[in-house]
PDB file of N, CA and C in Angstrom:
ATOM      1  N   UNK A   1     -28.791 -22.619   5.395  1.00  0.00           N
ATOM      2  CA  UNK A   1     -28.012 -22.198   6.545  1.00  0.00           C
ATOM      3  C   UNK A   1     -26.847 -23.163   6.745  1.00  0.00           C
ATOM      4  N   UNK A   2     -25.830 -22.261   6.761  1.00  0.00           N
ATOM      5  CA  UNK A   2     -24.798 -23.461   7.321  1.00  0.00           C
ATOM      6  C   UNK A   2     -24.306 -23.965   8.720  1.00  0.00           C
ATOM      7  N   UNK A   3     -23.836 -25.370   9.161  1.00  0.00           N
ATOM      8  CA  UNK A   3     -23.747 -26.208  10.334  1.00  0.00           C
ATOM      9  C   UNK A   3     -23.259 -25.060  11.678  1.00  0.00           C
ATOM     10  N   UNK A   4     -23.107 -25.008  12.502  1.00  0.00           N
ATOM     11  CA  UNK A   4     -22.838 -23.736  13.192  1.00  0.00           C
ATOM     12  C   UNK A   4     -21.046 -24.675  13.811  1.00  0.00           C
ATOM     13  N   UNK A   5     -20.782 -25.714  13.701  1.00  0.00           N
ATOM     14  CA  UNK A   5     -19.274 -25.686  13.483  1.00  0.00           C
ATOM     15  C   UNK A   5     -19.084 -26.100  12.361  1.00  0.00           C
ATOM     16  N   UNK A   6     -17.294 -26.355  12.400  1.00  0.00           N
ATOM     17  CA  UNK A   6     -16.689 -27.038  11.182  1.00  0.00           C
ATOM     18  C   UNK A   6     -15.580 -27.418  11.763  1.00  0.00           C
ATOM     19  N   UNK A   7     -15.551 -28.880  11.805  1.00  0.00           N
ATOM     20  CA  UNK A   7     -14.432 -29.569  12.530  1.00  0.00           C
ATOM     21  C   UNK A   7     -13.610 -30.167  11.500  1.00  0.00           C
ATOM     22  N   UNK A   8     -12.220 -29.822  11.164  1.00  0.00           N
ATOM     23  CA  UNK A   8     -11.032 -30.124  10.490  1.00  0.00           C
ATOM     24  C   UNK A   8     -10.259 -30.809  10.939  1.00  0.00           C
ATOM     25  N   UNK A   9      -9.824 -32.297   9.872  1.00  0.00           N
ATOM     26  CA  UNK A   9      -9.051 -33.176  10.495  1.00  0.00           C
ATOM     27  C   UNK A   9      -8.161 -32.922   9.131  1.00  0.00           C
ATOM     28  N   UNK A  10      -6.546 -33.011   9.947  1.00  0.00           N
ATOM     29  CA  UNK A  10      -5.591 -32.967   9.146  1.00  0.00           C
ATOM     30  C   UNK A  10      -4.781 -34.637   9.234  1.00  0.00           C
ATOM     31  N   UNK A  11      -4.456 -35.396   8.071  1.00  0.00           N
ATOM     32  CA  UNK A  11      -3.876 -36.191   8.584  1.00  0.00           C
ATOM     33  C   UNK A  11      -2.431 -36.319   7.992  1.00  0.00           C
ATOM     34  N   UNK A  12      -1.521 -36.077   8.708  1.00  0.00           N
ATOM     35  CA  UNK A  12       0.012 -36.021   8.257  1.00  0.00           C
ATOM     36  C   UNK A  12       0.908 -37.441   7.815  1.00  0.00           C
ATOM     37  N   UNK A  13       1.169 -37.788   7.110  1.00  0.00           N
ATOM     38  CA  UNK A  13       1.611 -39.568   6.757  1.00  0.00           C
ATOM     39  C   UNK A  13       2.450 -39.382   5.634  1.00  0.00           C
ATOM     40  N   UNK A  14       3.460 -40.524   6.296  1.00  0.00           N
ATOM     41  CA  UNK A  14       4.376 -40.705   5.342  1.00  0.00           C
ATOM     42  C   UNK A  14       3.801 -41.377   4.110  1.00  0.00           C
ATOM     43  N   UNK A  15       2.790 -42.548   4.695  1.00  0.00           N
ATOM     44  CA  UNK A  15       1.900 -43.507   3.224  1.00  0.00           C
ATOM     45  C   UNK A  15       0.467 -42.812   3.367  1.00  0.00           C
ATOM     46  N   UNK A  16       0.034 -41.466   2.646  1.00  0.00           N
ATOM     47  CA  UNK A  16      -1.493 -41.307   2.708  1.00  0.00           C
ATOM     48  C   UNK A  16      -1.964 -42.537   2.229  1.00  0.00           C
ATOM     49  N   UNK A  17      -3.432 -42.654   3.035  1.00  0.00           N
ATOM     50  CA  UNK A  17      -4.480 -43.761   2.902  1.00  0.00           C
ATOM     51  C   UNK A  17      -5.520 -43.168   1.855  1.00  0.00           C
ATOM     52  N   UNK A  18      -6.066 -44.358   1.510  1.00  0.00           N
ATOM     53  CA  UNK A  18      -7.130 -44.159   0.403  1.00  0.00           C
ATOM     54  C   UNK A  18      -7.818 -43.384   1.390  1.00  0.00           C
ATOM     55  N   UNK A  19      -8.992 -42.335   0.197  1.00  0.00           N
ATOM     56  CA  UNK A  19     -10.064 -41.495   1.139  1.00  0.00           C
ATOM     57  C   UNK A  19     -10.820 -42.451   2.246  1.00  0.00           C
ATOM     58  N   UNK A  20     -10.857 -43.559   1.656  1.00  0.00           N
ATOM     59  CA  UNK A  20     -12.612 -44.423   2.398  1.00  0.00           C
ATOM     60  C   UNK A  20     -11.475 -44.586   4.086  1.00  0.00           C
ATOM     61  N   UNK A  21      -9.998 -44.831   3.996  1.00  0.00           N
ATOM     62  CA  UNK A  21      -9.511 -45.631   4.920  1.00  0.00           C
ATOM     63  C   UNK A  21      -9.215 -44.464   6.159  1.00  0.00           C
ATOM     64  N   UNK A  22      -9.501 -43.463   5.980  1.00  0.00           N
ATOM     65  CA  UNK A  22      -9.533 -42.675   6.742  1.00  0.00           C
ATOM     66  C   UNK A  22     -10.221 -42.348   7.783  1.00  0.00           C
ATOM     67  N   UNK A  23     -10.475 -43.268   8.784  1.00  0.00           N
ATOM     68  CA  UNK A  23     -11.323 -43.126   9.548  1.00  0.00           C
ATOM     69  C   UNK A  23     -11.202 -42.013  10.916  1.00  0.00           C
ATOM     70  N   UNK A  24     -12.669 -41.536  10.591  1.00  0.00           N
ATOM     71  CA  UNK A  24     -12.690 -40.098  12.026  1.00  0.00           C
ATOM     72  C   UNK A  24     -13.737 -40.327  12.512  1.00  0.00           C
ATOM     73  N   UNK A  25     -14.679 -40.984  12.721  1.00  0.00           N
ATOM     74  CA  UNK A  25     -15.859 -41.379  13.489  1.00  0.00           C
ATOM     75  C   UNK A  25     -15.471 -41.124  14.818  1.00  0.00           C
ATOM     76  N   UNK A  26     -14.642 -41.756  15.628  1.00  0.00           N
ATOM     77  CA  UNK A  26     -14.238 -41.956  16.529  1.00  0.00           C
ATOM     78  C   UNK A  26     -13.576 -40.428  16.743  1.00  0.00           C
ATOM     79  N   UNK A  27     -12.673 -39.819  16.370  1.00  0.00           N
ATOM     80  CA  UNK A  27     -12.405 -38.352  17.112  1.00  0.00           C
ATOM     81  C   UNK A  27     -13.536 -37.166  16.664  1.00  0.00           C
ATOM     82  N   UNK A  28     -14.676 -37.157  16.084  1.00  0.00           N
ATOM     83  CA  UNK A  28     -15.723 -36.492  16.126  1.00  0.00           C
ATOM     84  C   UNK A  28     -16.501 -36.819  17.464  1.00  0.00           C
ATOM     85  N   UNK A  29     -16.970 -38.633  17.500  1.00  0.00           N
ATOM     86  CA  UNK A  29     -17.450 -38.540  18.882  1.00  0.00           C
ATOM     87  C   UNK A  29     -16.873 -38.066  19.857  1.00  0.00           C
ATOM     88  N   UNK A  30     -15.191 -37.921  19.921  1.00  0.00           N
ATOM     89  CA  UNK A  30     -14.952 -37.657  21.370  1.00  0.00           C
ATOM     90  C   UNK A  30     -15.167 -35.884  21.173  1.00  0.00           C
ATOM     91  N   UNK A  31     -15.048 -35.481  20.310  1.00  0.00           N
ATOM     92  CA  UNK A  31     -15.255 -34.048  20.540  1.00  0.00           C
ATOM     93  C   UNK A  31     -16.626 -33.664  21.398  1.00  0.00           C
ATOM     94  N   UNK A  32     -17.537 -34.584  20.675  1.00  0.00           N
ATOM     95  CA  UNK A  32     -19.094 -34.521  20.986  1.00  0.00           C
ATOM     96  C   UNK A  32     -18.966 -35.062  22.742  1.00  0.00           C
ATOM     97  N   UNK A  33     -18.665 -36.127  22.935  1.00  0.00           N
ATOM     98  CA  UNK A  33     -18.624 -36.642  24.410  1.00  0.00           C
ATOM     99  C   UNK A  33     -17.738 -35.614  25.585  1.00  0.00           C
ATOM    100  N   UNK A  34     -16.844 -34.876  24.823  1.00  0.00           N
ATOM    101  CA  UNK A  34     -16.041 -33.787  25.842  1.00  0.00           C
ATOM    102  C   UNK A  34     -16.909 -32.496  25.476  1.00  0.00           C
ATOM    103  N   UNK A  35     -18.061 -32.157  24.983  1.00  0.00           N
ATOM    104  CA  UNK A  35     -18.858 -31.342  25.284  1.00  0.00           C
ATOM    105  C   UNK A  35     -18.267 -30.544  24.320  1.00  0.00           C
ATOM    106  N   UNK A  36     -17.571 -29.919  23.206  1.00  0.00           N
ATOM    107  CA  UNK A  36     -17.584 -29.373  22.794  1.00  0.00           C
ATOM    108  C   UNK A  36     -18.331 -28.998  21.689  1.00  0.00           C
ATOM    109  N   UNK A  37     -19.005 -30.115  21.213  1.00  0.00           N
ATOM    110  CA  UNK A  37     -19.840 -29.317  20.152  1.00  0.00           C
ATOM    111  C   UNK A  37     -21.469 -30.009  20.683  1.00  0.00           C
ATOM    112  N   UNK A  38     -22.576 -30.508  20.232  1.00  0.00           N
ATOM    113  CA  UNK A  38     -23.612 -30.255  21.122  1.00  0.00           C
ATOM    114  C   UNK A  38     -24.016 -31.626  20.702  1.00  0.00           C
ATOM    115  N   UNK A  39     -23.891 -31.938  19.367  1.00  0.00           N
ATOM    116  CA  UNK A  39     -24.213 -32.934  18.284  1.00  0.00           C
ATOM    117  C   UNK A  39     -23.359 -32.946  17.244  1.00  0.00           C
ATOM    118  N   UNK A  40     -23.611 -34.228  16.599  1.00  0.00           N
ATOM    119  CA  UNK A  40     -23.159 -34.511  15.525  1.00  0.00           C
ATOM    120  C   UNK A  40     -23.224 -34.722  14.035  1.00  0.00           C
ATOM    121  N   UNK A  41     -24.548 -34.715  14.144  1.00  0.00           N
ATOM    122  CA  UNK A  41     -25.111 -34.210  12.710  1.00  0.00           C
ATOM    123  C   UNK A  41     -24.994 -33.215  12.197  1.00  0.00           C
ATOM    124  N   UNK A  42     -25.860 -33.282  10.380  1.00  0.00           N
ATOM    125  CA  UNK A  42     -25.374 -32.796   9.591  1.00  0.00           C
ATOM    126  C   UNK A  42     -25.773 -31.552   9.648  1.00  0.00           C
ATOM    127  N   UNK A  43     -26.916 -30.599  10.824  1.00  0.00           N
ATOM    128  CA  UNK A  43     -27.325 -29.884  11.075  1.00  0.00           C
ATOM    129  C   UNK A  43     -26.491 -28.912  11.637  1.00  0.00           C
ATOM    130  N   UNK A  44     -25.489 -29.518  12.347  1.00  0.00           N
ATOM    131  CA  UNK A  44     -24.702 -29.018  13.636  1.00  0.00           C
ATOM    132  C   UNK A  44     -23.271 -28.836  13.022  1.00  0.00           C
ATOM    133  N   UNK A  45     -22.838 -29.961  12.174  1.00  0.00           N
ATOM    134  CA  UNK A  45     -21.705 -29.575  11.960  1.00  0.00           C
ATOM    135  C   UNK A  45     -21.056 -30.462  10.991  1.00  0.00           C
ATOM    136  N   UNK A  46     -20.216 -29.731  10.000  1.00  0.00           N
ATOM    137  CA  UNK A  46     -19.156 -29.742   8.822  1.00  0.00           C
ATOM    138  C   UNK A  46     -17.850 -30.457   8.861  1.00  0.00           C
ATOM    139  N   UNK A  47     -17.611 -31.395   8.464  1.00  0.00           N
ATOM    140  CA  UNK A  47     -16.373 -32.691   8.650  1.00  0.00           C
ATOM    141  C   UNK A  47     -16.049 -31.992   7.546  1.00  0.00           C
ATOM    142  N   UNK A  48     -14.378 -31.253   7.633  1.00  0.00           N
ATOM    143  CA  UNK A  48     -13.525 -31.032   6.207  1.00  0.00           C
ATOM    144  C   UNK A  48     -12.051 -31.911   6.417  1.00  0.00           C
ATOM    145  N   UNK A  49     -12.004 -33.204   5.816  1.00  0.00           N
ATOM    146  CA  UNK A  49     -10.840 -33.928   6.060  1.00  0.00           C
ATOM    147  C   UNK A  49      -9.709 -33.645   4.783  1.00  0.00           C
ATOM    148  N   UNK A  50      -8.059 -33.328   5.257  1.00  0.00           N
ATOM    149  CA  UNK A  50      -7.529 -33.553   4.330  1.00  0.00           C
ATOM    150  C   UNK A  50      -6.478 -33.745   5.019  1.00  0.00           C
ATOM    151  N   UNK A  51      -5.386 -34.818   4.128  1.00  0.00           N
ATOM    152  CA  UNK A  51      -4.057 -35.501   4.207  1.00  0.00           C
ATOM    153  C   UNK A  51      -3.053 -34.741   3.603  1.00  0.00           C
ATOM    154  N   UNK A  52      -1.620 -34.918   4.220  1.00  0.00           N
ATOM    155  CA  UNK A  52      -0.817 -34.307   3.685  1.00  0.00           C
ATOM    156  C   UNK A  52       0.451 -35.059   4.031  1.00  0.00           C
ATOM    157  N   UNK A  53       1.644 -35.589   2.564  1.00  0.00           N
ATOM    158  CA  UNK A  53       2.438 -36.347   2.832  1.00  0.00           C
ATOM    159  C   UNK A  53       3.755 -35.798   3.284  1.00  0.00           C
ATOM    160  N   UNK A  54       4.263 -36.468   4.331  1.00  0.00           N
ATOM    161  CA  UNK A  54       5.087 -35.802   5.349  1.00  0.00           C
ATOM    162  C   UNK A  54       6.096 -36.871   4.505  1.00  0.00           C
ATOM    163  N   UNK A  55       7.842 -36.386   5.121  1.00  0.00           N
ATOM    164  CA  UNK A  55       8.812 -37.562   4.790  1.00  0.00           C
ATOM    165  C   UNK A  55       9.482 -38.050   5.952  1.00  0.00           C
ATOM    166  N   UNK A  56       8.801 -38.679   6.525  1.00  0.00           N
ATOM    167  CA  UNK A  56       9.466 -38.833   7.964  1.00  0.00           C
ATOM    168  C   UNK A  56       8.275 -39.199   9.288  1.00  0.00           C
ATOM    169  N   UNK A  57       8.871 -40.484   9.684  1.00  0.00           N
ATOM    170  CA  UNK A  57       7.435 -40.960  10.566  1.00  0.00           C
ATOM    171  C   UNK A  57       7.668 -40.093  11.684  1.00  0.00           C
ATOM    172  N   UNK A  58       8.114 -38.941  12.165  1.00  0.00           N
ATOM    173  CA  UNK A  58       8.713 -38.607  13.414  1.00  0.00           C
ATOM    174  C   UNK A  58       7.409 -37.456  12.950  1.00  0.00           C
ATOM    175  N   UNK A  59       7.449 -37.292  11.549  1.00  0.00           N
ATOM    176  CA  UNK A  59       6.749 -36.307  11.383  1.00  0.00           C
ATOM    177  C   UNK A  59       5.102 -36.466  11.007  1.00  0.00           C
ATOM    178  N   UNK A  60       4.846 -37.616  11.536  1.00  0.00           N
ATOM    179  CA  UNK A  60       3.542 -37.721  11.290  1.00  0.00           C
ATOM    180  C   UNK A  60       2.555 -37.711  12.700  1.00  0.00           C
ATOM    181  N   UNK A  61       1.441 -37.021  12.367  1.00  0.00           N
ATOM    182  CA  UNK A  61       0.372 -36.181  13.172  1.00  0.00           C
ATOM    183  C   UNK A  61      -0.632 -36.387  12.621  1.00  0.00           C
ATOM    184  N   UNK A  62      -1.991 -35.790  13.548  1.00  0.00           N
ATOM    185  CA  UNK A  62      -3.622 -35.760  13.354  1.00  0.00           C
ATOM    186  C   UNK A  62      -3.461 -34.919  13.982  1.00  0.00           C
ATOM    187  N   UNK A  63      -3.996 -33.327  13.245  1.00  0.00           N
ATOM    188  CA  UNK A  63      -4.626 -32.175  13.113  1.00  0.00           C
ATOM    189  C   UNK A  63      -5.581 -31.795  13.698  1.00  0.00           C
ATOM    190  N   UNK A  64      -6.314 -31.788  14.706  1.00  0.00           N
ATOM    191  CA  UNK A  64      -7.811 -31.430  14.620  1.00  0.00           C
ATOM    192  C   UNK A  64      -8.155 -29.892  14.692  1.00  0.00           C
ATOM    193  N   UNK A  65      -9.101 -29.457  14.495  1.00  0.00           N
ATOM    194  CA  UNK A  65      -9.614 -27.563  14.948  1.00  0.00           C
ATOM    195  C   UNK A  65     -10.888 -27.945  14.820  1.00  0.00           C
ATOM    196  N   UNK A  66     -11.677 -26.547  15.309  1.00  0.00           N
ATOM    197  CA  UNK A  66     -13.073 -26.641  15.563  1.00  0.00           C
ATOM    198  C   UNK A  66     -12.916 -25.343  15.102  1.00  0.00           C
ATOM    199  N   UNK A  67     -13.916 -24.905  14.354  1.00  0.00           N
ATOM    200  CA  UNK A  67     -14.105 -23.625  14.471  1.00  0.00           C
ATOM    201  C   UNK A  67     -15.616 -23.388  14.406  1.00  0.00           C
ATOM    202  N   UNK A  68     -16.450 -22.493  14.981  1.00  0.00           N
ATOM    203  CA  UNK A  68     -18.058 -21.982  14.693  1.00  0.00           C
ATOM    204  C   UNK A  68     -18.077 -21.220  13.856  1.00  0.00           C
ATOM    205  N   UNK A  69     -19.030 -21.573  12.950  1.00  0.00           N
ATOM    206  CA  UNK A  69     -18.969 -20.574  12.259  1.00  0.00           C
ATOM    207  C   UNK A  69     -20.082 -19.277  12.766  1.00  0.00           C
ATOM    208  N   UNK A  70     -19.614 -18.291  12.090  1.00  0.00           N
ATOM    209  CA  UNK A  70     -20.905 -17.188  12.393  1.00  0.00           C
ATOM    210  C   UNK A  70     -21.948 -17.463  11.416  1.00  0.00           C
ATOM    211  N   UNK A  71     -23.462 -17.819  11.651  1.00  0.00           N
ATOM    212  CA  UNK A  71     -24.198 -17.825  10.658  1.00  0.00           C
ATOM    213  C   UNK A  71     -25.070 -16.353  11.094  1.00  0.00           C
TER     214      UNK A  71
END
């Protein structure tokens, strides 16, 4: 069965970071602490992270979405 969300972090950068340096711990909990998803495990829900190199610091952002899935 799969997680009943899937929370997507986009990260926009002029210098992408190595995979490991990418840290999202911290905006998963706040999703979890503003009640939107219930938990955080691997039961509950799907971390899909990906980077994308922008040319321009004006143009750099963090992505997030939630989506449920239907199981």
């Amino acid at each position: 069965m799969r997680p009943e969300y899937l929370v997507g972090i986009r990260s926009r950068r002029v210098n992408l970071l190595d995979p490991d340096n990418l840290y999202v711990k911290d905006i998963v909990d706040q999703i979890r602490y503003a009640g939107l998803i219930p938990e955080d495990t691997p039961e509950v829900i799907e971390i899909e992270i990906t980077q994308e190199k922008v040319s321009k610091y004006k143009e750099e952002e963090t992505i997030i979405t939630l989506k449920r899935n239907g199981n």
